[in-house]
PDB file of N, CA and C in Angstrom:
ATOM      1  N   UNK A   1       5.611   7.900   0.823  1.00  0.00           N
ATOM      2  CA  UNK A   1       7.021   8.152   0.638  1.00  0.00           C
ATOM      3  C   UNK A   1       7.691   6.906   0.048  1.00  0.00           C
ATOM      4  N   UNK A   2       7.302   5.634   0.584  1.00  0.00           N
ATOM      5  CA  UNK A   2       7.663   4.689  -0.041  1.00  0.00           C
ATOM      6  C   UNK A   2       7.750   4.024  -1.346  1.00  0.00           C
ATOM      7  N   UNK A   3       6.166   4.242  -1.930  1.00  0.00           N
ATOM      8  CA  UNK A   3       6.335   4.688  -3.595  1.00  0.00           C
ATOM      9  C   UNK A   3       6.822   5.349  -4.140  1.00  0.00           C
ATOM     10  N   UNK A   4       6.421   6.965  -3.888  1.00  0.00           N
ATOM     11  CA  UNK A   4       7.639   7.981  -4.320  1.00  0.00           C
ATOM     12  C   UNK A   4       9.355   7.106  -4.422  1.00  0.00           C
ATOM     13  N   UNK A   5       9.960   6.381  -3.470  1.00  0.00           N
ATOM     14  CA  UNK A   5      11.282   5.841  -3.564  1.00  0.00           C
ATOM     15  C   UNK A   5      11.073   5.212  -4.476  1.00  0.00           C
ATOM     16  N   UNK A   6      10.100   3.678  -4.440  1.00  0.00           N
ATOM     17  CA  UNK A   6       9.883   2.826  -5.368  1.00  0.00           C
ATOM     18  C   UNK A   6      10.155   3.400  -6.621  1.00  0.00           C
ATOM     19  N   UNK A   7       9.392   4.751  -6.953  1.00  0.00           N
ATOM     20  CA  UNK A   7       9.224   4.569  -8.166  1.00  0.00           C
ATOM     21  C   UNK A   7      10.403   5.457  -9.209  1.00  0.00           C
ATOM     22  N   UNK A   8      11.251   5.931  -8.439  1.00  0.00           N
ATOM     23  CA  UNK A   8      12.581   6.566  -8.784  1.00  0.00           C
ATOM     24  C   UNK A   8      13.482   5.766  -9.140  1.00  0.00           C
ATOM     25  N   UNK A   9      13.217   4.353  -8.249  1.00  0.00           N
ATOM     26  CA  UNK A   9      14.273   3.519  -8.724  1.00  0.00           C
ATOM     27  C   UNK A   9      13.972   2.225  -9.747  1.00  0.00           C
ATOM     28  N   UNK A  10      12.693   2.526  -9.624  1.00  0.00           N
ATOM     29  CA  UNK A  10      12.245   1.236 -10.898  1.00  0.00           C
ATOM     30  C   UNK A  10      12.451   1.228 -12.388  1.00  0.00           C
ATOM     31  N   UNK A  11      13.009   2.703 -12.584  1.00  0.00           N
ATOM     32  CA  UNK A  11      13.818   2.695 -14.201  1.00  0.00           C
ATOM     33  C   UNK A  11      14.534   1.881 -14.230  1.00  0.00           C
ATOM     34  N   UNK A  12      15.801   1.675 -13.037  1.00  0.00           N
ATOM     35  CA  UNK A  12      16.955   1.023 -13.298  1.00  0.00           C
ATOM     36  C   UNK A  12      16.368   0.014 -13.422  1.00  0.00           C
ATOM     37  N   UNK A  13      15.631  -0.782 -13.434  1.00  0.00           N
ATOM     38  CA  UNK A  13      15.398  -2.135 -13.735  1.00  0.00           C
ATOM     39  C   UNK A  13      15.360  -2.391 -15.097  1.00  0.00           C
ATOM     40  N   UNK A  14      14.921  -1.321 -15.674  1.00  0.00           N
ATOM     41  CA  UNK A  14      14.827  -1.331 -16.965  1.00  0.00           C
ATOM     42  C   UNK A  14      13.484  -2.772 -17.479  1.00  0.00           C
ATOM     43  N   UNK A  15      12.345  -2.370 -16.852  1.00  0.00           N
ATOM     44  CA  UNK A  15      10.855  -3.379 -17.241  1.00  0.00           C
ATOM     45  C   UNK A  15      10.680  -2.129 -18.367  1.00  0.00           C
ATOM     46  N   UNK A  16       9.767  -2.976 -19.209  1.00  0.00           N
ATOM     47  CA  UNK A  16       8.635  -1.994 -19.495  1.00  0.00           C
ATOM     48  C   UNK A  16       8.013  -1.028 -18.983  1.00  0.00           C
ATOM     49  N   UNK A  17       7.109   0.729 -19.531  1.00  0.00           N
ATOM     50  CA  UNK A  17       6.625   1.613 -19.117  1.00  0.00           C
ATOM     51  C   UNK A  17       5.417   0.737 -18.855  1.00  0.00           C
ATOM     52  N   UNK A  18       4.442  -0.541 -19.114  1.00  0.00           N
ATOM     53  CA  UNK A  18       3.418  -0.847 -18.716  1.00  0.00           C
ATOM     54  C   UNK A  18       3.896  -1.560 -16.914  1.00  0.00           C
ATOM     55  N   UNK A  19       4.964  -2.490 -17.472  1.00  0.00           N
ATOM     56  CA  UNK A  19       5.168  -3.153 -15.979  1.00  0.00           C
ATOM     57  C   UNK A  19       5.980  -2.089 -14.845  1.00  0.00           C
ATOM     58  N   UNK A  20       5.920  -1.251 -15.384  1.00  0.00           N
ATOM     59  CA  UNK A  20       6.672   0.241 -14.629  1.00  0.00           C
ATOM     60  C   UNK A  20       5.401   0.690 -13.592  1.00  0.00           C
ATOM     61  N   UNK A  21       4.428   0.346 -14.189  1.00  0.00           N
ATOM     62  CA  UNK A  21       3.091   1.321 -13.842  1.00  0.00           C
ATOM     63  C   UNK A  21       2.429   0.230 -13.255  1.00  0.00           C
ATOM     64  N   UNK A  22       2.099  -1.236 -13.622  1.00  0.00           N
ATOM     65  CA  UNK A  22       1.750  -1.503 -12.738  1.00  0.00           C
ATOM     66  C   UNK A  22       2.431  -1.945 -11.894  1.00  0.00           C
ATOM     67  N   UNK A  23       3.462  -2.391 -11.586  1.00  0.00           N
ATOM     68  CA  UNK A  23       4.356  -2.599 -10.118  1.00  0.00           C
ATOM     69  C   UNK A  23       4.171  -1.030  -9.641  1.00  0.00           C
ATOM     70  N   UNK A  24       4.498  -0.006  -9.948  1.00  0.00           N
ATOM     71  CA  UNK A  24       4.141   1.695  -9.199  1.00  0.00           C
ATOM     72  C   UNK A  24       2.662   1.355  -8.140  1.00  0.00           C
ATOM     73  N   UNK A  25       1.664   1.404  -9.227  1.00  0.00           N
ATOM     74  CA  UNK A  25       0.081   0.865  -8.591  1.00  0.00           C
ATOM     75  C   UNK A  25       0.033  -0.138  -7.630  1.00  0.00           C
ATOM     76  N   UNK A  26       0.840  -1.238  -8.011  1.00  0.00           N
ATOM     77  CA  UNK A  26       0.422  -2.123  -6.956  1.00  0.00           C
ATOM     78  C   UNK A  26       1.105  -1.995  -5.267  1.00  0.00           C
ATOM     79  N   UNK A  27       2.246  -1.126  -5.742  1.00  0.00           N
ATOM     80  CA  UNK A  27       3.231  -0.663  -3.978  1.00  0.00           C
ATOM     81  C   UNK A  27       1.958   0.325  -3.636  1.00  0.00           C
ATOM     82  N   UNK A  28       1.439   1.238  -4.545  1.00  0.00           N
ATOM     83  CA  UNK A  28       0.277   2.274  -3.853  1.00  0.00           C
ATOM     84  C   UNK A  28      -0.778   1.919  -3.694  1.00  0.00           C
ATOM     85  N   UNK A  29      -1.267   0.750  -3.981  1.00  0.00           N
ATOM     86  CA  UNK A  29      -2.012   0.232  -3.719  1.00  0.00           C
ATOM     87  C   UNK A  29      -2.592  -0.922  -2.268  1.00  0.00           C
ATOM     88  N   UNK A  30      -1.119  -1.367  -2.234  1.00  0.00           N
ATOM     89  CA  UNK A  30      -0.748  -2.015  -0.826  1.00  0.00           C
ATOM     90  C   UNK A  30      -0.579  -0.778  -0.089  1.00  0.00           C
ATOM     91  N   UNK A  31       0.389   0.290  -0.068  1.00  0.00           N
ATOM     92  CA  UNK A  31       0.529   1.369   1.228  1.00  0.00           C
ATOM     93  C   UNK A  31      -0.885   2.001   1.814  1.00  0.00           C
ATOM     94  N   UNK A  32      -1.491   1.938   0.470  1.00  0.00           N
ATOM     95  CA  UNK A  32      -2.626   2.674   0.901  1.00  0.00           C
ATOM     96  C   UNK A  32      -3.930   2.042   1.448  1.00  0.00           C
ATOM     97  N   UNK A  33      -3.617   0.665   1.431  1.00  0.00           N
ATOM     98  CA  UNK A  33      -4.734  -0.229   1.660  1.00  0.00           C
ATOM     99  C   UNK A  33      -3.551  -0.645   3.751  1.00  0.00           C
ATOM    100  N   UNK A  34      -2.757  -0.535   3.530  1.00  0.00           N
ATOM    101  CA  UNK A  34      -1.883  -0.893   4.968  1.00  0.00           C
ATOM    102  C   UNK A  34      -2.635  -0.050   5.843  1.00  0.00           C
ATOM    103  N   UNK A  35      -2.083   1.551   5.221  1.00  0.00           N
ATOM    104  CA  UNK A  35      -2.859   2.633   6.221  1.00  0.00           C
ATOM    105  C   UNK A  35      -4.453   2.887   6.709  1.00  0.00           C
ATOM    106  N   UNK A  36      -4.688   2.598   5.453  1.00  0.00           N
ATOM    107  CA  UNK A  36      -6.257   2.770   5.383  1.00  0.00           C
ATOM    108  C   UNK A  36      -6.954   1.507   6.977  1.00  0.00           C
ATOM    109  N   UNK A  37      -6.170   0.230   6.158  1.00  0.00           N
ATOM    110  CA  UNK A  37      -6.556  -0.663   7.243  1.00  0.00           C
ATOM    111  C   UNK A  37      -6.543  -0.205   8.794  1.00  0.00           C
ATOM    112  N   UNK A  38      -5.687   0.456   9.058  1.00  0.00           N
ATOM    113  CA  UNK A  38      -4.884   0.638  10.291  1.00  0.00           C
ATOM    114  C   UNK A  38      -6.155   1.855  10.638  1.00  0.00           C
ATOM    115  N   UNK A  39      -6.669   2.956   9.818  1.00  0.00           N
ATOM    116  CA  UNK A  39      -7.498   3.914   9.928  1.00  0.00           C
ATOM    117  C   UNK A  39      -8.994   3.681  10.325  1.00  0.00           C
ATOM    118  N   UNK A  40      -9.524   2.666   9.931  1.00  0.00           N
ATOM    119  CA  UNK A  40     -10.839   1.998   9.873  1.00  0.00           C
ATOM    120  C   UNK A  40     -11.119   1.275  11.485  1.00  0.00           C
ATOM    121  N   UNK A  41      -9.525   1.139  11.601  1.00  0.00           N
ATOM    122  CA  UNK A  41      -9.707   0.190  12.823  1.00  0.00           C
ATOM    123  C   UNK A  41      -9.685   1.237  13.800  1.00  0.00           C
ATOM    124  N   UNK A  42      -8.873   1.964  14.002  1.00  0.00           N
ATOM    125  CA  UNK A  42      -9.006   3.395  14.763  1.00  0.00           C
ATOM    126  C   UNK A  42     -10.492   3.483  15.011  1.00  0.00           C
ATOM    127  N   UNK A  43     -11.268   3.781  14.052  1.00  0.00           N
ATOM    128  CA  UNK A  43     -12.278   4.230  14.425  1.00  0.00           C
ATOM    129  C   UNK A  43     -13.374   3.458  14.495  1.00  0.00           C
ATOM    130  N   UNK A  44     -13.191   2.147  14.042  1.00  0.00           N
ATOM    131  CA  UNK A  44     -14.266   1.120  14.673  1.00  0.00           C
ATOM    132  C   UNK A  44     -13.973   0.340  15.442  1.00  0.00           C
ATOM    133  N   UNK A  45     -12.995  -0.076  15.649  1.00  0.00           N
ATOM    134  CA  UNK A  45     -12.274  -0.543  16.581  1.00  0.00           C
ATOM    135  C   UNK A  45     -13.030  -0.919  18.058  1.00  0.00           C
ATOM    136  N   UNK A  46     -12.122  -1.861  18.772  1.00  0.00           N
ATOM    137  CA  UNK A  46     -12.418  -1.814  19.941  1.00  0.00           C
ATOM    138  C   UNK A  46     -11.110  -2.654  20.534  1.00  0.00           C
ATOM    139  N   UNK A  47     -10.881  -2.069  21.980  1.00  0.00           N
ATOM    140  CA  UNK A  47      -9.350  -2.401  22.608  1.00  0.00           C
ATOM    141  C   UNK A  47      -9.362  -3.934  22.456  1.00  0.00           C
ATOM    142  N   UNK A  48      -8.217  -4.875  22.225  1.00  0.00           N
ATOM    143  CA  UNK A  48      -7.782  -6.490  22.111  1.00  0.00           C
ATOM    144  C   UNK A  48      -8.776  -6.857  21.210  1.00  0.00           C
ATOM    145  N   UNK A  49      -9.670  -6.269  20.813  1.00  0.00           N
ATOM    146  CA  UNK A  49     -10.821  -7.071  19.511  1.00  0.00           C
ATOM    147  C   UNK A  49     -10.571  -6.444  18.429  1.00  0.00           C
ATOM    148  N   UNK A  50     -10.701  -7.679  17.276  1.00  0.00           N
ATOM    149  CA  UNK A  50     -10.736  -7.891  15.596  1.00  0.00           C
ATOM    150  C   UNK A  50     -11.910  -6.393  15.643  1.00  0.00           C
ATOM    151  N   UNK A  51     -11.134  -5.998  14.035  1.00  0.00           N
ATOM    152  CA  UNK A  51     -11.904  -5.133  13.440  1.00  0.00           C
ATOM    153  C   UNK A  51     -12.496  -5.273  12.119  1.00  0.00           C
ATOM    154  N   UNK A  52     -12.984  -4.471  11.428  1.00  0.00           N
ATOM    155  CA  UNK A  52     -13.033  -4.551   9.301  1.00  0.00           C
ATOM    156  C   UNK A  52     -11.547  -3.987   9.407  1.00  0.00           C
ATOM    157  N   UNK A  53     -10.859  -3.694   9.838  1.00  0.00           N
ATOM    158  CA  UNK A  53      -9.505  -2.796   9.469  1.00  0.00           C
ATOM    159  C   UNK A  53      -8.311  -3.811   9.533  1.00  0.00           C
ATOM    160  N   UNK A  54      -8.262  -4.523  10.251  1.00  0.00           N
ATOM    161  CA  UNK A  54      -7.537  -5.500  10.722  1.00  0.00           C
ATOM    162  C   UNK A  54      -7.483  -7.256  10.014  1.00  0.00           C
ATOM    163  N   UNK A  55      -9.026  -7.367   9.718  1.00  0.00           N
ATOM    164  CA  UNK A  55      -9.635  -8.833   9.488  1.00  0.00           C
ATOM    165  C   UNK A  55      -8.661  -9.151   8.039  1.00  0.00           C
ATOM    166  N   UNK A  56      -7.412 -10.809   7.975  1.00  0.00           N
ATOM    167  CA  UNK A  56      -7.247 -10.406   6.870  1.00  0.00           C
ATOM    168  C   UNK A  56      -6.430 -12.092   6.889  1.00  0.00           C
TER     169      UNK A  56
END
């Protein structure tokens, strides 16, 4: 949802269609690497201990 916003309002900035796309990529790229992190750890996880999801 947060890209979706991002990327409605990044016309007004008026960048370039290249720097349009990659600033777009790089917010979906972080959200999806946030969640993902958070997902990995879920399931490898273990209670008060470091994970691969977490390590950073």
């Amino acid at each position: 949802m947060l890209t979706l916003m991002y990327l409605l309002y990044l016309p007004r900035a008026r960048f370039s269609n290249g720097l349009e796309w990659l600033f777009g990529m790089a917010t979906l790229v972080g959200v999806l690497a946030q969640s993902g992190g958070f997902l990995v750890h879920m399931v490898v996880g273990e209670d008060g201990n470091r994970s691969v999801g977490t390590i950073g």
